[in-house]
PDB file of N, CA and C in Angstrom:
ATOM      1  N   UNK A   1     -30.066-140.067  97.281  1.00  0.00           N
ATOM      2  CA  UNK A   1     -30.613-138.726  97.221  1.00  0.00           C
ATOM      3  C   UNK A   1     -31.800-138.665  96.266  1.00  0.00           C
ATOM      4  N   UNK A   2     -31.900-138.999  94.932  1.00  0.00           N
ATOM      5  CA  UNK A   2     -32.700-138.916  94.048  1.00  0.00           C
ATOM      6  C   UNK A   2     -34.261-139.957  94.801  1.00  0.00           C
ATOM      7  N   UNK A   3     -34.320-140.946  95.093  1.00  0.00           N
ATOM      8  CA  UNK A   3     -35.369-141.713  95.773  1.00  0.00           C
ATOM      9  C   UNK A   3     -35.829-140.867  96.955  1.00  0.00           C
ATOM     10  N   UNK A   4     -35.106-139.722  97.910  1.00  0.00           N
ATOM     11  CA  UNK A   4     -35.476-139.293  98.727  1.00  0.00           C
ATOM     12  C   UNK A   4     -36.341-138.130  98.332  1.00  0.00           C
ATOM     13  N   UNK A   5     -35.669-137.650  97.264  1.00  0.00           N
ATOM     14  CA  UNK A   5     -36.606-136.373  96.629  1.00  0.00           C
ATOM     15  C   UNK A   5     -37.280-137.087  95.600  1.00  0.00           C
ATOM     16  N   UNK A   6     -37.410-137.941  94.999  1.00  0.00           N
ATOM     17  CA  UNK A   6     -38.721-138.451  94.524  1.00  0.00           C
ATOM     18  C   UNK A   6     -39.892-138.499  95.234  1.00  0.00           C
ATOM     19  N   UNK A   7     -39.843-139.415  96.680  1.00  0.00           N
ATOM     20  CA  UNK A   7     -40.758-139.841  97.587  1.00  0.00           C
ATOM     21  C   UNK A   7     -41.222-138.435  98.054  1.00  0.00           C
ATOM     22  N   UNK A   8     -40.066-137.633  98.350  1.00  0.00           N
ATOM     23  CA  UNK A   8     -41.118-136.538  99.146  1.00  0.00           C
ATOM     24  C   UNK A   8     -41.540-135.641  98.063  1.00  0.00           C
ATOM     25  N   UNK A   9     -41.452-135.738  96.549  1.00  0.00           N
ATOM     26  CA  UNK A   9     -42.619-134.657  96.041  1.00  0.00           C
ATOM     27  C   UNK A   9     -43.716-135.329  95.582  1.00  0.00           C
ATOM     28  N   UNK A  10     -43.713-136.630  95.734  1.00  0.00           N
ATOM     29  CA  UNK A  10     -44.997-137.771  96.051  1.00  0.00           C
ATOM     30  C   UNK A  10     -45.818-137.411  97.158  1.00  0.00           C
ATOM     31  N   UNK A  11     -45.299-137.016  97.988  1.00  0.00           N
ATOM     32  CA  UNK A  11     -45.782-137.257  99.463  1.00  0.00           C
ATOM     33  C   UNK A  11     -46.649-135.609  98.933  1.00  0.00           C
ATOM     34  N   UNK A  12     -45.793-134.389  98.248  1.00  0.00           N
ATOM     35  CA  UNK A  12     -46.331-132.910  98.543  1.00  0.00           C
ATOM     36  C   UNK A  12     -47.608-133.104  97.488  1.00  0.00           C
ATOM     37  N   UNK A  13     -47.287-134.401  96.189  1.00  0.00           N
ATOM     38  CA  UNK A  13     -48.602-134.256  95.179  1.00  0.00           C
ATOM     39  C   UNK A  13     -49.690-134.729  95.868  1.00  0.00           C
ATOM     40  N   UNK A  14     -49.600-136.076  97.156  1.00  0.00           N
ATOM     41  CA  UNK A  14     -50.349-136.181  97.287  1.00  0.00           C
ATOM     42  C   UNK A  14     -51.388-135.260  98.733  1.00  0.00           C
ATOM     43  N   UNK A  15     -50.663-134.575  99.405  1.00  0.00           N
ATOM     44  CA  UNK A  15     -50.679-133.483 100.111  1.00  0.00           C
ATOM     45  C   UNK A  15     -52.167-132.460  99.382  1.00  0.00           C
ATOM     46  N   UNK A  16     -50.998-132.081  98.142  1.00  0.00           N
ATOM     47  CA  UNK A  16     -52.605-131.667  97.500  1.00  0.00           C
ATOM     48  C   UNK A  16     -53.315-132.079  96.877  1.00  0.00           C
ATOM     49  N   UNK A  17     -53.376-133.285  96.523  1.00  0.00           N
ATOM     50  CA  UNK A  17     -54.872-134.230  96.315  1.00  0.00           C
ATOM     51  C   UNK A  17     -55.736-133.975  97.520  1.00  0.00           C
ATOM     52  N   UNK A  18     -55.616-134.010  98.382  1.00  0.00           N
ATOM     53  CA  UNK A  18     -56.533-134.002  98.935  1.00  0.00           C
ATOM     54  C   UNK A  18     -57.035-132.456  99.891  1.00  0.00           C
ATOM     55  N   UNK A  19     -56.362-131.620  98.963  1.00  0.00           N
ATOM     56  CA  UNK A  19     -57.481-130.501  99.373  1.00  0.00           C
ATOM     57  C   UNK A  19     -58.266-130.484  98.624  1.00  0.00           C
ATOM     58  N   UNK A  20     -59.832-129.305  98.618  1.00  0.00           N
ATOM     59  CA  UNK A  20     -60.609-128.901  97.552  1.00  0.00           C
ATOM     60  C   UNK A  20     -59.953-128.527  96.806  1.00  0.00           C
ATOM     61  N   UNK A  21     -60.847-128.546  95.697  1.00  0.00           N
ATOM     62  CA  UNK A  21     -60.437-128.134  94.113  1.00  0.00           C
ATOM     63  C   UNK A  21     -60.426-126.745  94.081  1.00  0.00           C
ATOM     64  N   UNK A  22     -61.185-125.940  94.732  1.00  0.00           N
ATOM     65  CA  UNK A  22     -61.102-124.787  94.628  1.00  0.00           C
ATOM     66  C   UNK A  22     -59.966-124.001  95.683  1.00  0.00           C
ATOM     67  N   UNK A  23     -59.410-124.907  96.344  1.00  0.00           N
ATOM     68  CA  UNK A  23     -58.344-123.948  97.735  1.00  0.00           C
ATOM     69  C   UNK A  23     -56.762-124.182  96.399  1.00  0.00           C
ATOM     70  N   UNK A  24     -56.514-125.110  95.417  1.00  0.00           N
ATOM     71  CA  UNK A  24     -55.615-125.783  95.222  1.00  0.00           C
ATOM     72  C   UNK A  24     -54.269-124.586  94.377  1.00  0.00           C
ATOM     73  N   UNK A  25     -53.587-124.641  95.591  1.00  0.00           N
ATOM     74  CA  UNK A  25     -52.467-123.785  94.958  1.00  0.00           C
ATOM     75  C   UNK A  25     -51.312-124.025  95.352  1.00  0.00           C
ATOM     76  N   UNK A  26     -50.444-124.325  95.144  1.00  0.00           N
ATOM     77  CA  UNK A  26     -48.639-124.130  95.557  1.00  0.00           C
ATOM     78  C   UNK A  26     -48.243-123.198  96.106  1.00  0.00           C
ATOM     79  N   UNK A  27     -48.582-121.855  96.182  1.00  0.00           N
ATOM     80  CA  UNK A  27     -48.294-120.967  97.056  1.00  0.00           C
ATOM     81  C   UNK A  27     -48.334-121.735  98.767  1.00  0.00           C
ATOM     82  N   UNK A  28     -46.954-121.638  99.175  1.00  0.00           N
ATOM     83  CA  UNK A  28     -46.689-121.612 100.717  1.00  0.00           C
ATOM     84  C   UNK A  28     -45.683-122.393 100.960  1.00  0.00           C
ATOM     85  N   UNK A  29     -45.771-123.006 101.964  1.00  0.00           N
ATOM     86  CA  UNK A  29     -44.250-124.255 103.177  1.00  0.00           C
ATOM     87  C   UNK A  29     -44.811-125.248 102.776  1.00  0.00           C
ATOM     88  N   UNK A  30     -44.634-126.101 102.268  1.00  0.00           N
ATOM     89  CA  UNK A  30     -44.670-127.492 102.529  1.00  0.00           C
ATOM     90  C   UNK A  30     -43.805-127.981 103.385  1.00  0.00           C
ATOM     91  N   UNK A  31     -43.743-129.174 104.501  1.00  0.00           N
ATOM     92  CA  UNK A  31     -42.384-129.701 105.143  1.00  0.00           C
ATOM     93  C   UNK A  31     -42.892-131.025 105.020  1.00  0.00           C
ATOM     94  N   UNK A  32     -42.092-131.719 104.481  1.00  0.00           N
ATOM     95  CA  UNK A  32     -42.314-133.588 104.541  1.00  0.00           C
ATOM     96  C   UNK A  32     -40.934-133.865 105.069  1.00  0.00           C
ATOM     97  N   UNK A  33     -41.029-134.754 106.130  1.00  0.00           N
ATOM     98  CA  UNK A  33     -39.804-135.331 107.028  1.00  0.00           C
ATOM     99  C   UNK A  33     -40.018-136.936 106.780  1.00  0.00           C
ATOM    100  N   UNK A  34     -38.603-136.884 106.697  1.00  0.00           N
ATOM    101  CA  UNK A  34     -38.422-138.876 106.085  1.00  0.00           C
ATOM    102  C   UNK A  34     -37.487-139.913 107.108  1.00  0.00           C
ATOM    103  N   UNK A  35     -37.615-140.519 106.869  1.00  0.00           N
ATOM    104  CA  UNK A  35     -36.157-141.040 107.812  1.00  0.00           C
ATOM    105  C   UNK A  35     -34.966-141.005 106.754  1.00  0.00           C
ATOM    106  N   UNK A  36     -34.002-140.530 107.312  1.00  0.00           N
ATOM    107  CA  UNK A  36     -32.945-140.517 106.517  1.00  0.00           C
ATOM    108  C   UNK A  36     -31.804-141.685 105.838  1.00  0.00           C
ATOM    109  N   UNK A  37     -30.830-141.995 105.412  1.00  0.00           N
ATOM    110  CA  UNK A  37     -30.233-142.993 105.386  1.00  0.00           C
ATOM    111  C   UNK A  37     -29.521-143.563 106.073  1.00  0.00           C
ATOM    112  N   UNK A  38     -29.127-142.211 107.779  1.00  0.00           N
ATOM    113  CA  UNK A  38     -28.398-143.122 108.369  1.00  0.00           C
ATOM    114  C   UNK A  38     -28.863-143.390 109.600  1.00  0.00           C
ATOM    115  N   UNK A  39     -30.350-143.705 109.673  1.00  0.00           N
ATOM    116  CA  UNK A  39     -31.639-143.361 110.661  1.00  0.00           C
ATOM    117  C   UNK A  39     -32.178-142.147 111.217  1.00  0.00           C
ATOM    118  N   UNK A  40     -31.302-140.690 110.788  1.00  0.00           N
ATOM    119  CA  UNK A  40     -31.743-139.868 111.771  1.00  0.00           C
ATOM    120  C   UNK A  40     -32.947-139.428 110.598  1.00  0.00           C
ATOM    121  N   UNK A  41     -33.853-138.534 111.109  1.00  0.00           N
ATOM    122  CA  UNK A  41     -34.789-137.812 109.933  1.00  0.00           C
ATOM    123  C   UNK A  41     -34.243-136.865 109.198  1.00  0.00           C
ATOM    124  N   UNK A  42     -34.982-137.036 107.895  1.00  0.00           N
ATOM    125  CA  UNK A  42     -34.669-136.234 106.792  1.00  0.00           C
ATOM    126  C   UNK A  42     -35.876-135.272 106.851  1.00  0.00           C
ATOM    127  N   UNK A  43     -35.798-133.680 106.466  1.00  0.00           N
ATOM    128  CA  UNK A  43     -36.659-132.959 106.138  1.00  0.00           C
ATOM    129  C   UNK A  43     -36.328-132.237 105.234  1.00  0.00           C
ATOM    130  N   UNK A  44     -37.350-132.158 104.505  1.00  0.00           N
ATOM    131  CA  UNK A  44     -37.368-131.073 103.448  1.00  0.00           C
ATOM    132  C   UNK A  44     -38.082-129.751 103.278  1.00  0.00           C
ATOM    133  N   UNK A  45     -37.864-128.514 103.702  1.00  0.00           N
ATOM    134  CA  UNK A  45     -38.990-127.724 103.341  1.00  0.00           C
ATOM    135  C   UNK A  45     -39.256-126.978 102.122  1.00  0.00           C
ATOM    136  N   UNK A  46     -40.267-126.826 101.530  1.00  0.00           N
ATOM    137  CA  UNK A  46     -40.525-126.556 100.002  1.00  0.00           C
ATOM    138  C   UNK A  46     -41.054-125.149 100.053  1.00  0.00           C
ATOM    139  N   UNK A  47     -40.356-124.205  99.783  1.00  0.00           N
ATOM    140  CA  UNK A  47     -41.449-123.045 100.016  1.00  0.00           C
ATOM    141  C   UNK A  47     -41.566-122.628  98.504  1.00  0.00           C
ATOM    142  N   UNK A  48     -42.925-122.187  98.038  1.00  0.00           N
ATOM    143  CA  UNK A  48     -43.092-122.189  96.935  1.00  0.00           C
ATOM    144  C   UNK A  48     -44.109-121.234  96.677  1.00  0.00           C
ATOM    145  N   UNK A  49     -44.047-120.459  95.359  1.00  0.00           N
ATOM    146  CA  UNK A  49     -44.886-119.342  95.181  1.00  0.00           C
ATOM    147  C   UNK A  49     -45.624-119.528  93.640  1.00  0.00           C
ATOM    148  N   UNK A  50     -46.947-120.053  93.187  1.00  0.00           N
ATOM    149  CA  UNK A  50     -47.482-120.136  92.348  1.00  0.00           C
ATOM    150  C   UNK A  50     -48.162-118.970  91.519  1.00  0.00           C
ATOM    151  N   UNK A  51     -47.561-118.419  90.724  1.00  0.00           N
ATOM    152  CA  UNK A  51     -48.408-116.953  89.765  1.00  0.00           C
ATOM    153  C   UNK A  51     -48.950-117.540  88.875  1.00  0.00           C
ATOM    154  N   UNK A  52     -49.996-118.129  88.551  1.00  0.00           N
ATOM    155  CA  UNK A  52     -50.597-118.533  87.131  1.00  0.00           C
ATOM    156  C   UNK A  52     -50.007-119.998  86.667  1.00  0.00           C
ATOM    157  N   UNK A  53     -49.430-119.987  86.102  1.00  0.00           N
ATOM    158  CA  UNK A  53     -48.619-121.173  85.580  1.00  0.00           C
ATOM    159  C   UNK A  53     -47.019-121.396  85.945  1.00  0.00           C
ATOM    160  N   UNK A  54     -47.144-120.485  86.476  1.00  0.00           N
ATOM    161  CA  UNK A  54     -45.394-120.520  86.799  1.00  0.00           C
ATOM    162  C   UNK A  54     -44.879-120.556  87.996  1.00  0.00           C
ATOM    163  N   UNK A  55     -44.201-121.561  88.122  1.00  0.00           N
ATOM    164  CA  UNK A  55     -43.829-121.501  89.892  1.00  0.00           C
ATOM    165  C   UNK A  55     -42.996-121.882  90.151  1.00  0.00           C
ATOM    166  N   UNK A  56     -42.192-120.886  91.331  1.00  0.00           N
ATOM    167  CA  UNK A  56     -40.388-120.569  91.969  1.00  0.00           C
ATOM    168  C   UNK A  56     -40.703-120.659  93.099  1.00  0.00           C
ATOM    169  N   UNK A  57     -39.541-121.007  93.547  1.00  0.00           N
ATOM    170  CA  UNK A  57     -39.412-121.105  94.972  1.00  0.00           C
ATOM    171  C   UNK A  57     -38.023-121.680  95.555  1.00  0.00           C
ATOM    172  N   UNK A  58     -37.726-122.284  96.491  1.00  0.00           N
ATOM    173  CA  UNK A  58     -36.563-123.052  96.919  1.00  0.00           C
ATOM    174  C   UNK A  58     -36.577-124.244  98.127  1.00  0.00           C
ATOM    175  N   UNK A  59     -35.854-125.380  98.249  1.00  0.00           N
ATOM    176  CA  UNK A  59     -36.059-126.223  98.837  1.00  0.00           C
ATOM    177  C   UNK A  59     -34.967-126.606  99.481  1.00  0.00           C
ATOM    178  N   UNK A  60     -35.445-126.541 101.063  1.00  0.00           N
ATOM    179  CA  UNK A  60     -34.334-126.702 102.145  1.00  0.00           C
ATOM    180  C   UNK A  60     -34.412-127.834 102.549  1.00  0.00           C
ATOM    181  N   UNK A  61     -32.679-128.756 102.579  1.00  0.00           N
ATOM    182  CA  UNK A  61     -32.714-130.036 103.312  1.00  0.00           C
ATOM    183  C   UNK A  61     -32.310-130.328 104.424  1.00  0.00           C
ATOM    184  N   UNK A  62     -32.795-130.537 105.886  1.00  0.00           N
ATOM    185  CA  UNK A  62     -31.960-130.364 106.724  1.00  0.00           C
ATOM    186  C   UNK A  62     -32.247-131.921 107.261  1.00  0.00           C
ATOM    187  N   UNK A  63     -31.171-132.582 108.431  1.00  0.00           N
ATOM    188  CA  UNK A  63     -30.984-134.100 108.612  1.00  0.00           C
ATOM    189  C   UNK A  63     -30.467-134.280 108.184  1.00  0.00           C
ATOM    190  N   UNK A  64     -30.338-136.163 108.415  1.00  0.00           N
ATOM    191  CA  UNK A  64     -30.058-136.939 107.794  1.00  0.00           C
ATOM    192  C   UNK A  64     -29.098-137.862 108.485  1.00  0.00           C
ATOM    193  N   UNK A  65     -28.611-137.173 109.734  1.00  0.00           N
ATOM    194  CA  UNK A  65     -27.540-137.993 110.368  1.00  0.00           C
ATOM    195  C   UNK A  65     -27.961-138.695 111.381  1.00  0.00           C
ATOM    196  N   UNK A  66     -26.970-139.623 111.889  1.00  0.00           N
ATOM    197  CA  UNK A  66     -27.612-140.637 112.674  1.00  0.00           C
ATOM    198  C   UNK A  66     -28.043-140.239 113.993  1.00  0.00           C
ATOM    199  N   UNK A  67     -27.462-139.260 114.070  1.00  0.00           N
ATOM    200  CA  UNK A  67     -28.051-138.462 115.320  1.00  0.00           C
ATOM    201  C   UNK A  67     -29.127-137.293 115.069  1.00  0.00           C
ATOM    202  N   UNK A  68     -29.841-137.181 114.211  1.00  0.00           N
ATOM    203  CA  UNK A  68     -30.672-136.066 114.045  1.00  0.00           C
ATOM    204  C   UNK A  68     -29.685-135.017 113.047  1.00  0.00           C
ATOM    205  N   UNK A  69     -28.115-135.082 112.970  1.00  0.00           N
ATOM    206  CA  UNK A  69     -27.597-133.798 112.655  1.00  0.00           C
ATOM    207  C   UNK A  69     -27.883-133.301 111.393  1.00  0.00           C
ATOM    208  N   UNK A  70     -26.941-132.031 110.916  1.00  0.00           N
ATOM    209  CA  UNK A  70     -27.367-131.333 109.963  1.00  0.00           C
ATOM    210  C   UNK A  70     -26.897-131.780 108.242  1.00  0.00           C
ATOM    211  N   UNK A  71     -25.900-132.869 108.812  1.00  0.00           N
ATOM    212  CA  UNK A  71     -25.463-133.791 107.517  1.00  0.00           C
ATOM    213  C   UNK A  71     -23.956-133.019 106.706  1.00  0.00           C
ATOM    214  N   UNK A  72     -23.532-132.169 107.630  1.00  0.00           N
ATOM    215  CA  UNK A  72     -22.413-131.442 107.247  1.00  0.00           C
ATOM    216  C   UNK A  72     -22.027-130.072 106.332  1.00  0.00           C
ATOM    217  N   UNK A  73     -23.395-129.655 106.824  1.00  0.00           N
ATOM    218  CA  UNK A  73     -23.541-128.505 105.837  1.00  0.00           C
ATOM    219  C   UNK A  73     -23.337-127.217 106.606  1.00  0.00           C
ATOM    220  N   UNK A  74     -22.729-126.281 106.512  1.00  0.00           N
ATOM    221  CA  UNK A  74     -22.772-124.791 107.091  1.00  0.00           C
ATOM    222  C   UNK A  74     -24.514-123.966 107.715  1.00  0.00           C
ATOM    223  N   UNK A  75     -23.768-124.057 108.612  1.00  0.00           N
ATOM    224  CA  UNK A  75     -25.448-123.644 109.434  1.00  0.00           C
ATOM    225  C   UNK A  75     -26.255-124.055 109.915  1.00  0.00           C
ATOM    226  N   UNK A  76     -26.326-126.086 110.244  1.00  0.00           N
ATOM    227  CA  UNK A  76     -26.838-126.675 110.225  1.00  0.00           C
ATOM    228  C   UNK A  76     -28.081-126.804 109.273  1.00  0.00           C
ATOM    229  N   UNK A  77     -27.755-126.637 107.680  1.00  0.00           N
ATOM    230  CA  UNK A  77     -28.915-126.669 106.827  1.00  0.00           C
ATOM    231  C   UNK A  77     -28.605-128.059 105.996  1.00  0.00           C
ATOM    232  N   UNK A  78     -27.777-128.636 106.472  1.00  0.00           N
ATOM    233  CA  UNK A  78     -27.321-130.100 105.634  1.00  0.00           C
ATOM    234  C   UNK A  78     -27.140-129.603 104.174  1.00  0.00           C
ATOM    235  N   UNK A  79     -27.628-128.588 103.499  1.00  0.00           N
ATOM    236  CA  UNK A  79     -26.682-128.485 101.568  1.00  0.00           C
ATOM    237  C   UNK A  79     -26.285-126.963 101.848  1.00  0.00           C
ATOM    238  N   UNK A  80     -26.230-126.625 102.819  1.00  0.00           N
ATOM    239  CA  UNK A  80     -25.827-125.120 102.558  1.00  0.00           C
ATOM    240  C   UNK A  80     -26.528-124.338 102.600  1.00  0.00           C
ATOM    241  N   UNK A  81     -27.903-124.458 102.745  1.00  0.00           N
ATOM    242  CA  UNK A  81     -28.739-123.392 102.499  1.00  0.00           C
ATOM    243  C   UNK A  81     -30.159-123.631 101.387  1.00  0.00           C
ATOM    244  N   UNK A  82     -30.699-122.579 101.422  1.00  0.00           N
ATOM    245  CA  UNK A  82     -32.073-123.414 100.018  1.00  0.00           C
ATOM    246  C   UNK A  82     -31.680-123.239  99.216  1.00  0.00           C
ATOM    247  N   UNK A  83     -32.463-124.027  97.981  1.00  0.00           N
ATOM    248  CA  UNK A  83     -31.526-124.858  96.618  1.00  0.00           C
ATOM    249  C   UNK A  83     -32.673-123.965  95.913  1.00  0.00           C
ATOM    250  N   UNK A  84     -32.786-122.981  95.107  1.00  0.00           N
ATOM    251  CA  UNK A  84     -33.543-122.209  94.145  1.00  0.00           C
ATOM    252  C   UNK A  84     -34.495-123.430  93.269  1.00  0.00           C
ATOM    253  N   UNK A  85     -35.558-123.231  93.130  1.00  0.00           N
ATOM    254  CA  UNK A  85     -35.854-124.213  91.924  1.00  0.00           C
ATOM    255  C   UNK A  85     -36.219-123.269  90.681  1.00  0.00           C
ATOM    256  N   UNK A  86     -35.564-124.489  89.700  1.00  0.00           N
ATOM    257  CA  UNK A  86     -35.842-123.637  88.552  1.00  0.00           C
ATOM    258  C   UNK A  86     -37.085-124.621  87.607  1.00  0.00           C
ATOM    259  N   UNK A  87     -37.272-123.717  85.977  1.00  0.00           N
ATOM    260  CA  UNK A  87     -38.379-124.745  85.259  1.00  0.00           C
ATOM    261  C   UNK A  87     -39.636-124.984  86.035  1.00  0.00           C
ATOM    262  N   UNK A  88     -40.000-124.063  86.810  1.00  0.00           N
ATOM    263  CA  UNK A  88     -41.394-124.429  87.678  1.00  0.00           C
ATOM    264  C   UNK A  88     -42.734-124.151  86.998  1.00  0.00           C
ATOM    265  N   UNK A  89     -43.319-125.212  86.151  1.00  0.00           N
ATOM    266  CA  UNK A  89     -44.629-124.946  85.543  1.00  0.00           C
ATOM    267  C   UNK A  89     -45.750-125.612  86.196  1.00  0.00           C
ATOM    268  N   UNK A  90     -46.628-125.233  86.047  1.00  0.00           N
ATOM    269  CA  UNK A  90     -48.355-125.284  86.663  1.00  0.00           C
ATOM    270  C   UNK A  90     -49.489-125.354  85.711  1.00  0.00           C
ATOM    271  N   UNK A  91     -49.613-126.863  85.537  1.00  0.00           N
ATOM    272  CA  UNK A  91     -50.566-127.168  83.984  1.00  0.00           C
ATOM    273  C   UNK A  91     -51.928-127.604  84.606  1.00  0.00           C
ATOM    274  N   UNK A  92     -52.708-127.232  84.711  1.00  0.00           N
ATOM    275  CA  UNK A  92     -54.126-127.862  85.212  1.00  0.00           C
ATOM    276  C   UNK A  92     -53.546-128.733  87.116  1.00  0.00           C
ATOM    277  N   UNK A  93     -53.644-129.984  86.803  1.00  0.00           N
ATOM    278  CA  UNK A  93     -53.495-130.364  88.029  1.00  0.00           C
ATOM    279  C   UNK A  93     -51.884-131.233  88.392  1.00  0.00           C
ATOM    280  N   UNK A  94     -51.248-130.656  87.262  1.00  0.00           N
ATOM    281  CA  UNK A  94     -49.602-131.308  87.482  1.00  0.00           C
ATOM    282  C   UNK A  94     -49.073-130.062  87.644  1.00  0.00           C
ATOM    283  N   UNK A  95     -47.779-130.344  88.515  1.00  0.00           N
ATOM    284  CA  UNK A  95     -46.791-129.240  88.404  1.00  0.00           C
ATOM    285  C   UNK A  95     -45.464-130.075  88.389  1.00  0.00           C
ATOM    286  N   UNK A  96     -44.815-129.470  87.756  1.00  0.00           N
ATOM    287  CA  UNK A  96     -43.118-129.909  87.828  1.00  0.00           C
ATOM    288  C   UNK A  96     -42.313-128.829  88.085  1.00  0.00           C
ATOM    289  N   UNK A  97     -40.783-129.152  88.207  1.00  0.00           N
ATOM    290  CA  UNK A  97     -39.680-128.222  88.573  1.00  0.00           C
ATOM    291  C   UNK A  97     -38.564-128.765  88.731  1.00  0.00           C
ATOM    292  N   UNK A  98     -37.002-128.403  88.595  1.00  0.00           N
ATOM    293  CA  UNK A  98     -35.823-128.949  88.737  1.00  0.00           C
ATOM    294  C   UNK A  98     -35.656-128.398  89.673  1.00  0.00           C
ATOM    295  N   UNK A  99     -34.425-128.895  90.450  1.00  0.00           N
ATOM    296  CA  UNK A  99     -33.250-128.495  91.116  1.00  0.00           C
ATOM    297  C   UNK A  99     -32.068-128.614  90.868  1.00  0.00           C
ATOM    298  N   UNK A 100     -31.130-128.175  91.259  1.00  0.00           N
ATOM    299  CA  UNK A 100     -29.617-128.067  90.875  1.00  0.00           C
ATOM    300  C   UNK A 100     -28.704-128.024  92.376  1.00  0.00           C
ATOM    301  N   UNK A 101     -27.777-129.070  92.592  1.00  0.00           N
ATOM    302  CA  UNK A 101     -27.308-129.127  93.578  1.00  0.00           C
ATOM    303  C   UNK A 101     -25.802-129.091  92.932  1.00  0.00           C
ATOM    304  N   UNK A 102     -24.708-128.278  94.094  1.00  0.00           N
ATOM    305  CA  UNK A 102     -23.528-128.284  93.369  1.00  0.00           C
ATOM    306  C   UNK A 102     -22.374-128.674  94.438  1.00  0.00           C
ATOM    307  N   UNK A 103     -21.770-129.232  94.357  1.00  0.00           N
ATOM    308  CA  UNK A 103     -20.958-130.637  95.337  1.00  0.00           C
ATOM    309  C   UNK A 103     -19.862-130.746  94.724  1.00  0.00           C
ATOM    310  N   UNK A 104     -18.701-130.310  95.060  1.00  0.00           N
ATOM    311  CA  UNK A 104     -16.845-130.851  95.116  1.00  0.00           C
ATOM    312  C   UNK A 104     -17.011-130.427  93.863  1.00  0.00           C
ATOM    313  N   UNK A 105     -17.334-129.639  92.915  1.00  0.00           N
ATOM    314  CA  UNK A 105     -17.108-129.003  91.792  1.00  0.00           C
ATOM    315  C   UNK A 105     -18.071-129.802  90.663  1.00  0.00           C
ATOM    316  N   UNK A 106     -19.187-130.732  91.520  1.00  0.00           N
ATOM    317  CA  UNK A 106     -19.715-131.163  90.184  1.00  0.00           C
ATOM    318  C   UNK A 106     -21.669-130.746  90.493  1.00  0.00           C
ATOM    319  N   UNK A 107     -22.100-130.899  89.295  1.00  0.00           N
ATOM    320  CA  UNK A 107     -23.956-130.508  89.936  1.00  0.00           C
ATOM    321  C   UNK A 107     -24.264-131.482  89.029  1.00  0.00           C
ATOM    322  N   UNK A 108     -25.690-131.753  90.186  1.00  0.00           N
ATOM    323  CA  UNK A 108     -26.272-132.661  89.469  1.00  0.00           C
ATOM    324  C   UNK A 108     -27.967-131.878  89.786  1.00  0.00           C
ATOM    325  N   UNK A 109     -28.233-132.326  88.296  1.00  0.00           N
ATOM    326  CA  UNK A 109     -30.079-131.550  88.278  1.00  0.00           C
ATOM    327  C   UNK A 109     -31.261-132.521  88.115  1.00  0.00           C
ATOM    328  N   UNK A 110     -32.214-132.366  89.310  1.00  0.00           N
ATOM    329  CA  UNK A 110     -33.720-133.192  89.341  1.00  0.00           C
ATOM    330  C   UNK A 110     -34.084-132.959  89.041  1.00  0.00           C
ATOM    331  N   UNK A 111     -34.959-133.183  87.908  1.00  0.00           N
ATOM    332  CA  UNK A 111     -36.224-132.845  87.633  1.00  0.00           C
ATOM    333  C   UNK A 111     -37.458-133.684  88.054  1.00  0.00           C
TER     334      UNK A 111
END
């Protein structure tokens, strides 16, 4: 899990490298789709809202199964639904943010 959400907020930094300098904002969808671990695709969608320096939003995982499925989650959203992000700052041309996922009574948080 952690290598999968590494790679894809690699994939969203470099997403915006390459717009202009002047369009460059986090406000909107991002979707980066991966292959998953048990061949089917992984997707992630990032929707995200940038005010100044500060930025919230939430990130949906859906895939992952060997058949395309939803990975066992209610609704076909593979974790349940979108994962809130929290700690979302916006420094010149870095941004960071955690997540918090919560599983059989335990969470574990990305930053």
């Amino acid at each position: 899990m952690q290598v999968r959400a590494v790679v894809a907020l690699l994939l969203v930094v470099a997403a915006l490298a390459a717009r202009p300098a002047s369009a460059q904002t986090l406000t909107g969808t991002w979707v980066v789709t991966t292959s998953g671990p048990r061949g089917g695709s992984l997707t992630q969608t990032f929707a995200l809202t940038q005010d100044g320096s500060a930025l919230t939003g939430a990130v949906t995982i859906t895939g992952g199964g060997r058949r395309g499925g939803a990975g066992g989650g209610p609704g076909g959203r593979g974790l349940g639904g979108p994962i809130p992000i929290g700690e979302g700052t916006v420094t010149g041309d870095t941004f960071s943010f955690s997540t918090t996922i919560e599983f059989n009574g335990n969470s574990f948080t990305q930053r």
